[in-house]
C-alpha atoms as a PDB file:
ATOM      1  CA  UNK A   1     -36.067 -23.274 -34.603  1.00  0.00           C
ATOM      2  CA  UNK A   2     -34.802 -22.650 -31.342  1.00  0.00           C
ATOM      3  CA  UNK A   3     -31.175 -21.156 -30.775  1.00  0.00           C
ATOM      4  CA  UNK A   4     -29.581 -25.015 -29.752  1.00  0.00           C
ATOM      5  CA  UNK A   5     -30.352 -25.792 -33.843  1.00  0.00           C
ATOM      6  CA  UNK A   6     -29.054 -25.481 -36.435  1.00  0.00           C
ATOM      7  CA  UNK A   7     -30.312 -23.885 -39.335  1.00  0.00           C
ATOM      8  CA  UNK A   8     -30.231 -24.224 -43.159  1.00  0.00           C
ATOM      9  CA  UNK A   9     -26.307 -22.965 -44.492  1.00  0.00           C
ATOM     10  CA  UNK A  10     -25.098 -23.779 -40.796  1.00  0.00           C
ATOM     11  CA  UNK A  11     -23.205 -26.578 -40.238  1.00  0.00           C
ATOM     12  CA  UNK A  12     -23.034 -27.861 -36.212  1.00  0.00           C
ATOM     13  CA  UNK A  13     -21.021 -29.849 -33.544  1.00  0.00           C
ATOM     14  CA  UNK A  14     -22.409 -30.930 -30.014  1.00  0.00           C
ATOM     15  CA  UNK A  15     -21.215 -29.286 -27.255  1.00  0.00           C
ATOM     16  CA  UNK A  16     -20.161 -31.157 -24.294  1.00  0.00           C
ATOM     17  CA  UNK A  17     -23.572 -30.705 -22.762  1.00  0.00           C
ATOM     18  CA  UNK A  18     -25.783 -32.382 -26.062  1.00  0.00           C
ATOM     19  CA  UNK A  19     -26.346 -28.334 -27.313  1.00  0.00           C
ATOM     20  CA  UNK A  20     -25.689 -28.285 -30.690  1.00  0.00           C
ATOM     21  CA  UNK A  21     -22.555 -25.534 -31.975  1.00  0.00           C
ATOM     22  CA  UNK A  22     -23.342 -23.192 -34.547  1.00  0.00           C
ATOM     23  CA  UNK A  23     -20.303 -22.402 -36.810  1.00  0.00           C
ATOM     24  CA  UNK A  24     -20.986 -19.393 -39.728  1.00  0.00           C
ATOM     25  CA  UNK A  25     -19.144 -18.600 -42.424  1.00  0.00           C
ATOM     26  CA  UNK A  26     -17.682 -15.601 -42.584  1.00  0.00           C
ATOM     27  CA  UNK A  27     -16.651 -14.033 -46.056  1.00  0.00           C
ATOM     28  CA  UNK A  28     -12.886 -12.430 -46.334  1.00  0.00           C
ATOM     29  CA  UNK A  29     -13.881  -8.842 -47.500  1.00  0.00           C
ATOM     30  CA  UNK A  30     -10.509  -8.808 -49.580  1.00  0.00           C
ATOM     31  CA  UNK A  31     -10.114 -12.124 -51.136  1.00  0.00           C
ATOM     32  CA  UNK A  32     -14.128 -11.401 -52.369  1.00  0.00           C
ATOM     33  CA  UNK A  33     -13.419  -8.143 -53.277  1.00  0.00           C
ATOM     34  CA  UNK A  34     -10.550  -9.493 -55.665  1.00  0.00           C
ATOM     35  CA  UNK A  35     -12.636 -12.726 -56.932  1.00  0.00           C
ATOM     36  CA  UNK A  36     -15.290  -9.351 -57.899  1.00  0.00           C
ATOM     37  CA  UNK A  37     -12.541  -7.398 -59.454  1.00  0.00           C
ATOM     38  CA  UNK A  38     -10.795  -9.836 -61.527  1.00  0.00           C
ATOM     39  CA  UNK A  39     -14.584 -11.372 -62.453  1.00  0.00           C
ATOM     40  CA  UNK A  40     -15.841  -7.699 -63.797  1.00  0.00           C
ATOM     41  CA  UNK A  41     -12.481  -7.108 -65.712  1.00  0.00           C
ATOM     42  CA  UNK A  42     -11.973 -10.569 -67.011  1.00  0.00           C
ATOM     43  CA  UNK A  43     -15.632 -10.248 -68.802  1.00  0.00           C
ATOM     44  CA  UNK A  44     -15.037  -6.545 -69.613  1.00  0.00           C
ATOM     45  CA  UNK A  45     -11.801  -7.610 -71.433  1.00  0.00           C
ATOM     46  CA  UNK A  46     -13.159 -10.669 -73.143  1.00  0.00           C
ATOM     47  CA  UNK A  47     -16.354  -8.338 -74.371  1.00  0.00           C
ATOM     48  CA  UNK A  48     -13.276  -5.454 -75.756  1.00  0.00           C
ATOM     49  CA  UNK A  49     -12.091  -7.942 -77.290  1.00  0.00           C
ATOM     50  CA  UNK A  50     -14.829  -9.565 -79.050  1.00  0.00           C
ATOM     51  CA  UNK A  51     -16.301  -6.156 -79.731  1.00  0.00           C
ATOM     52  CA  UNK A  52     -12.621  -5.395 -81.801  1.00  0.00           C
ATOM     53  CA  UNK A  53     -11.548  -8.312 -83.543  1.00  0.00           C
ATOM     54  CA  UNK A  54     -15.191  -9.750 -84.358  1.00  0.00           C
ATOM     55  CA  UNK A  55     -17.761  -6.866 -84.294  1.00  0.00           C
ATOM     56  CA  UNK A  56     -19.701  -8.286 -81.103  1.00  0.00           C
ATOM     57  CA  UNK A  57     -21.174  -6.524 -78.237  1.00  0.00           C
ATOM     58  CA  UNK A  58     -20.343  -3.077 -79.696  1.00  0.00           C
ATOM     59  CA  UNK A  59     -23.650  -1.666 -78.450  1.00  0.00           C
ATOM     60  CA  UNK A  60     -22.682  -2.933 -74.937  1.00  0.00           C
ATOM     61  CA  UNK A  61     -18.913  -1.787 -75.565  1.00  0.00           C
ATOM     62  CA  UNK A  62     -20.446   1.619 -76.071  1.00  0.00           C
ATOM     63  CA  UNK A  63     -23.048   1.531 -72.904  1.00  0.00           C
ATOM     64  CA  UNK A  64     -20.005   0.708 -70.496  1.00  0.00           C
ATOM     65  CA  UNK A  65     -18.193   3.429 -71.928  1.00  0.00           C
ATOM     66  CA  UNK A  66     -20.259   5.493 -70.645  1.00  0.00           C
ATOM     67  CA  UNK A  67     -19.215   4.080 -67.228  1.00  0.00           C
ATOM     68  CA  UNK A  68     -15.381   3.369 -67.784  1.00  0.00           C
ATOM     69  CA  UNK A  69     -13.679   6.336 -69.012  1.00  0.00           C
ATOM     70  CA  UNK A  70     -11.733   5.276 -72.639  1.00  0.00           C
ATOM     71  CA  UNK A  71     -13.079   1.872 -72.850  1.00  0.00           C
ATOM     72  CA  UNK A  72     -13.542   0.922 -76.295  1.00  0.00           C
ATOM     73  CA  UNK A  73     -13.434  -1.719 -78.822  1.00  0.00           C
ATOM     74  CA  UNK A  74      -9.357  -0.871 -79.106  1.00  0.00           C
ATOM     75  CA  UNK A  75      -6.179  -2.422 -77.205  1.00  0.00           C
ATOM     76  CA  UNK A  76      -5.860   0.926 -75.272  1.00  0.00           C
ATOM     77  CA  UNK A  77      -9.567   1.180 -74.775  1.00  0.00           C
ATOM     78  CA  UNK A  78      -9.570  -2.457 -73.432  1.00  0.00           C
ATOM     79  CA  UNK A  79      -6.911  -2.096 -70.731  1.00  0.00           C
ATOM     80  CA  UNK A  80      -8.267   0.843 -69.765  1.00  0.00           C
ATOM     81  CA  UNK A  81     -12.034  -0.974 -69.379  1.00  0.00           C
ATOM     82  CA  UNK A  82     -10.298  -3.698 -67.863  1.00  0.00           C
ATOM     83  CA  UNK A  83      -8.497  -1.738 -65.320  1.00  0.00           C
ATOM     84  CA  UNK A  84     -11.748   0.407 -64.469  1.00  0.00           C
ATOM     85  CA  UNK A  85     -13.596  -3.068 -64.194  1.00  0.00           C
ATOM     86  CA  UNK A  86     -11.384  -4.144 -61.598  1.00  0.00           C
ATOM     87  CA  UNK A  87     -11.176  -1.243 -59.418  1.00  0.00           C
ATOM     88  CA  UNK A  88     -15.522  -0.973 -59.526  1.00  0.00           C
ATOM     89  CA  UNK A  89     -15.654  -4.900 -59.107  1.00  0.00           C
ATOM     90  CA  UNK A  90     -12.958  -4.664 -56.362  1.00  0.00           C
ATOM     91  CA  UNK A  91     -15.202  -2.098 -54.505  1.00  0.00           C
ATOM     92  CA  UNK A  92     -18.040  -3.734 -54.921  1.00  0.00           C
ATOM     93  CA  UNK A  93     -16.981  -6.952 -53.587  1.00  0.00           C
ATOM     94  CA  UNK A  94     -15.676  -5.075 -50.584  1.00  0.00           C
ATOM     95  CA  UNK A  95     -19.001  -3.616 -49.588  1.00  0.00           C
ATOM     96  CA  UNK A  96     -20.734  -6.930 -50.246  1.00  0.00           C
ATOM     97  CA  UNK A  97     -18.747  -8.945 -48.159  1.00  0.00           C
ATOM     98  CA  UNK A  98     -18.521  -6.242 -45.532  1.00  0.00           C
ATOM     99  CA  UNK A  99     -22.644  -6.332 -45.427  1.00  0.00           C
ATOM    100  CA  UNK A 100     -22.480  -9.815 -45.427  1.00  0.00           C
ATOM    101  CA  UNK A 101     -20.026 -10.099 -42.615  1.00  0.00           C
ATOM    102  CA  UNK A 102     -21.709  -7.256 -40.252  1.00  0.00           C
ATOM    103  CA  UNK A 103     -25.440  -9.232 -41.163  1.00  0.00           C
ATOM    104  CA  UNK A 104     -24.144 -12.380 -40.118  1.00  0.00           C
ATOM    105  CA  UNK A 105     -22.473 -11.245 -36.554  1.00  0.00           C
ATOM    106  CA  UNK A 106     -25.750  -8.996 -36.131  1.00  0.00           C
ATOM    107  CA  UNK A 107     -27.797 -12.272 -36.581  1.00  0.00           C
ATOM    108  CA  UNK A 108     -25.430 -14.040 -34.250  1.00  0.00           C
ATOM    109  CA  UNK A 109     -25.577 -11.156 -31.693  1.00  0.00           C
ATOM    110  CA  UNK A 110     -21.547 -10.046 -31.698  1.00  0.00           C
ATOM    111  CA  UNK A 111     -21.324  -8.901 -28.539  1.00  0.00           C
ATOM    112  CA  UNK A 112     -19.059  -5.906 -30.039  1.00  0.00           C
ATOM    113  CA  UNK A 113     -22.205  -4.990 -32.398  1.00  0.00           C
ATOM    114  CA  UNK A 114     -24.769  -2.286 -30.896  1.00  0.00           C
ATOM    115  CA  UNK A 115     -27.834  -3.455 -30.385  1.00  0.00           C
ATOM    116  CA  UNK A 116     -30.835  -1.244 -32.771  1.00  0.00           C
END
């Protein structure tokens, strides 16, 4: 497809001249990196939980442990998960919608992106 197209995920307008206008959508890096946070600690809280009050997911209670320093199949060991399941999902969200953003204007040729 030539660059007056559009492609698949693009939605486009005609210009004034009949070439068509590419919009993108951009991700916001925060927003995504707090949808990833509160996703990670919602399901790390939910597992706590059914790993203490129902004897589920104790073997992946004790794997993520390993990971989130005094999670456990307690209360204090759950906030604790939870609150470490935030903060990684936070940061990962960040990065992914960072690469996502800096792909997309690369692919677009930003002019304030350095050509490699």
């Amino acid at each position: 497809m030539g660059p007056d197209t559009a492609q698949e995920g693009e939605t486009g307008r005609a210009h004034p001249d009949g070439r068509a206008e590419t919009h993108y959508a951009v991700l916001g890096t925060i927003s995504f990196g707090l949808a990833v946070g509160v996703t990670f600690a919602v399901i790390t809280v939910v597992l706590g939980l059914f790993a203490t009050f129902l004897g589920w997911g104790l073997l992946a209670v004790s794997a993520l442990s390993s990971v989130f320093v005094g999670y456990g199949p307690t209360i204090v060991g759950i906030i604790s998960g939870g609150v470490w399941a935030f903060v990684s999902g936070y940061i990962i969200g960040l990065m992914i919608a960072y690469l996502y953003n800096r792909f997309l204007l690369r692919r677009r040729g930003h002019p304030a992106l350095p050509r490699s």
